[in-house]
C-alpha atoms as a PDB file:
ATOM      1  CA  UNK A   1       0.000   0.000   0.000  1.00  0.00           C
ATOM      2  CA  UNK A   2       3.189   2.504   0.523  1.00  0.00           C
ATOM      3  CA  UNK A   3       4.470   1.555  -2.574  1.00  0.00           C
ATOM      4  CA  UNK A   4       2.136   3.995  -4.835  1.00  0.00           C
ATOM      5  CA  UNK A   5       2.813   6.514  -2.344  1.00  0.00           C
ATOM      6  CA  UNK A   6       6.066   6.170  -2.396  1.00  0.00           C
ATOM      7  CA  UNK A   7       6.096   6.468  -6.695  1.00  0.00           C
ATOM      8  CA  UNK A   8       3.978  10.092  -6.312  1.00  0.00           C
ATOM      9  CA  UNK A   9       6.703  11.652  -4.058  1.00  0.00           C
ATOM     10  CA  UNK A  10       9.345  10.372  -5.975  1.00  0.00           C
ATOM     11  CA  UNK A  11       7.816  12.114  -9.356  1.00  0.00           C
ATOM     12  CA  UNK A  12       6.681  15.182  -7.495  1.00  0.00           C
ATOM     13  CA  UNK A  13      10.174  15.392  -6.321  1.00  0.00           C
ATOM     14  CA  UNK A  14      11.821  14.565  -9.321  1.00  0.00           C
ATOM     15  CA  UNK A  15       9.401  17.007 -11.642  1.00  0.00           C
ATOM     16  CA  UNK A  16      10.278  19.721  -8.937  1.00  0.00           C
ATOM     17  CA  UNK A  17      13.818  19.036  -9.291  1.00  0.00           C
ATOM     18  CA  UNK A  18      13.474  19.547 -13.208  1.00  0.00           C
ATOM     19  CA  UNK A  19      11.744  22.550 -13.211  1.00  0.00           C
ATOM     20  CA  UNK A  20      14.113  24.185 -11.027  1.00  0.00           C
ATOM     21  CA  UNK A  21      17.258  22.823 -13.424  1.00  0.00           C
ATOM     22  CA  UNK A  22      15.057  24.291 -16.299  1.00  0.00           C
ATOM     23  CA  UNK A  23      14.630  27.982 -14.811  1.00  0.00           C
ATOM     24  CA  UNK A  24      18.712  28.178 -13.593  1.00  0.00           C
ATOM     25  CA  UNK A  25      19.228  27.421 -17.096  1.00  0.00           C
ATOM     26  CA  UNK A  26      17.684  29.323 -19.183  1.00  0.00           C
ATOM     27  CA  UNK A  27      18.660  32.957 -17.003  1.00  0.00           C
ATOM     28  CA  UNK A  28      21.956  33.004 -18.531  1.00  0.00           C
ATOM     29  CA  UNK A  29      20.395  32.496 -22.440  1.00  0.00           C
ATOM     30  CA  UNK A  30      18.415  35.900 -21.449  1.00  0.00           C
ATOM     31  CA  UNK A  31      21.097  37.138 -19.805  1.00  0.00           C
ATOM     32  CA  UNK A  32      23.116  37.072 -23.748  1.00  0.00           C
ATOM     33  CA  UNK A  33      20.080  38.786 -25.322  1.00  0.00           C
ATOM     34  CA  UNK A  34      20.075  41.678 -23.114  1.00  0.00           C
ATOM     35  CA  UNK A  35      23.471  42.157 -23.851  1.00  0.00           C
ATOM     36  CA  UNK A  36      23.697  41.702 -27.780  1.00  0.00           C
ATOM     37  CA  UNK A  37      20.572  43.738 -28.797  1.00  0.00           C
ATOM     38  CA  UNK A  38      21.588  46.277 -31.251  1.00  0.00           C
ATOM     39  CA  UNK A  39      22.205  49.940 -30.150  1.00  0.00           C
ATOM     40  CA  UNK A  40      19.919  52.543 -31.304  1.00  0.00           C
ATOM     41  CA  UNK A  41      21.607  54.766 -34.152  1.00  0.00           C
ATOM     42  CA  UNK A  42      21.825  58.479 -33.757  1.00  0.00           C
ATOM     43  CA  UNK A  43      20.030  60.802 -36.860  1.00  0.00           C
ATOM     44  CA  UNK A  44      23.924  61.598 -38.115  1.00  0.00           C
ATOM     45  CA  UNK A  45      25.172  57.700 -38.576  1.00  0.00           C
ATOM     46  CA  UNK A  46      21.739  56.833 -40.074  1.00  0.00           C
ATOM     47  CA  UNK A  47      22.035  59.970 -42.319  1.00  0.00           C
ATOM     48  CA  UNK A  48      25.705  58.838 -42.802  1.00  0.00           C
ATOM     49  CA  UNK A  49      24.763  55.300 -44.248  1.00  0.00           C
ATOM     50  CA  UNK A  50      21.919  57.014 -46.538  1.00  0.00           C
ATOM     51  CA  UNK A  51      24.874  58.665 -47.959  1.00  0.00           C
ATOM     52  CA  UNK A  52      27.038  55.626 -47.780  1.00  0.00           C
ATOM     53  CA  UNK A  53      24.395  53.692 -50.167  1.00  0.00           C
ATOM     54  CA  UNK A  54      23.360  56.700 -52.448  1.00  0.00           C
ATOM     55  CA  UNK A  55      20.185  56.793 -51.446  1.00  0.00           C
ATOM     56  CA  UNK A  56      20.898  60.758 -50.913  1.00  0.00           C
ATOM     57  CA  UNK A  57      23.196  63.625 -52.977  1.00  0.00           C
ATOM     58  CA  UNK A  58      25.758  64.532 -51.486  1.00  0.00           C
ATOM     59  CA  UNK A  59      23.752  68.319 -51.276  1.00  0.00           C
ATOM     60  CA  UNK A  60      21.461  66.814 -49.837  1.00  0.00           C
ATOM     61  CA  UNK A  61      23.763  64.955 -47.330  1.00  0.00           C
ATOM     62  CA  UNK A  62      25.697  68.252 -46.635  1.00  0.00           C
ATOM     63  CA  UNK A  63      22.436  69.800 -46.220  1.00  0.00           C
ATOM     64  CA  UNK A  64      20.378  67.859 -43.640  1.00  0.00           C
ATOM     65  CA  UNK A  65      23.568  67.221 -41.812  1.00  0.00           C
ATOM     66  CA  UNK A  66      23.702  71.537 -41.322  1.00  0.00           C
ATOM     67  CA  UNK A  67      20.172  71.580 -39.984  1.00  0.00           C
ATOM     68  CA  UNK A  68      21.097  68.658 -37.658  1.00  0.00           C
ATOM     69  CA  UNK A  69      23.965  71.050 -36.441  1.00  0.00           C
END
């Protein structure tokens, strides 16, 4: 009769134990996100690159980049 008993603490104990190995896991894999998201850009390197891929004149480039000034 204290065998079945016996089976139930042993699987509550063991799917305890696994959910605990589960969330001291997976904190460092977050941990690596946070730290490799991309940094924002600031209005000069974005209008920079523009200018990099010809999307704008070089005026134009020379312009924008005096009103950001």
């Amino acid at each position: 009769m204290m065998m079945p008993m016996g089976w139930i603490w042993l699987l509550l104990l063991l799917g305890g134990g696994l959910l605990l190995w589960r969330a001291l896991t997976n904190r460092p894999q977050q941990d690596k996100m946070a730290a490799t998201e991309p940094k924002s850009e600031s209005p000069h390197e974005i209008l920079l690159k523009e200018f990099a891929k010809g999307s704008i004149t070089e005026e134009e480039y020379l312009q924008k980049k005096k009103y950001m000034d």
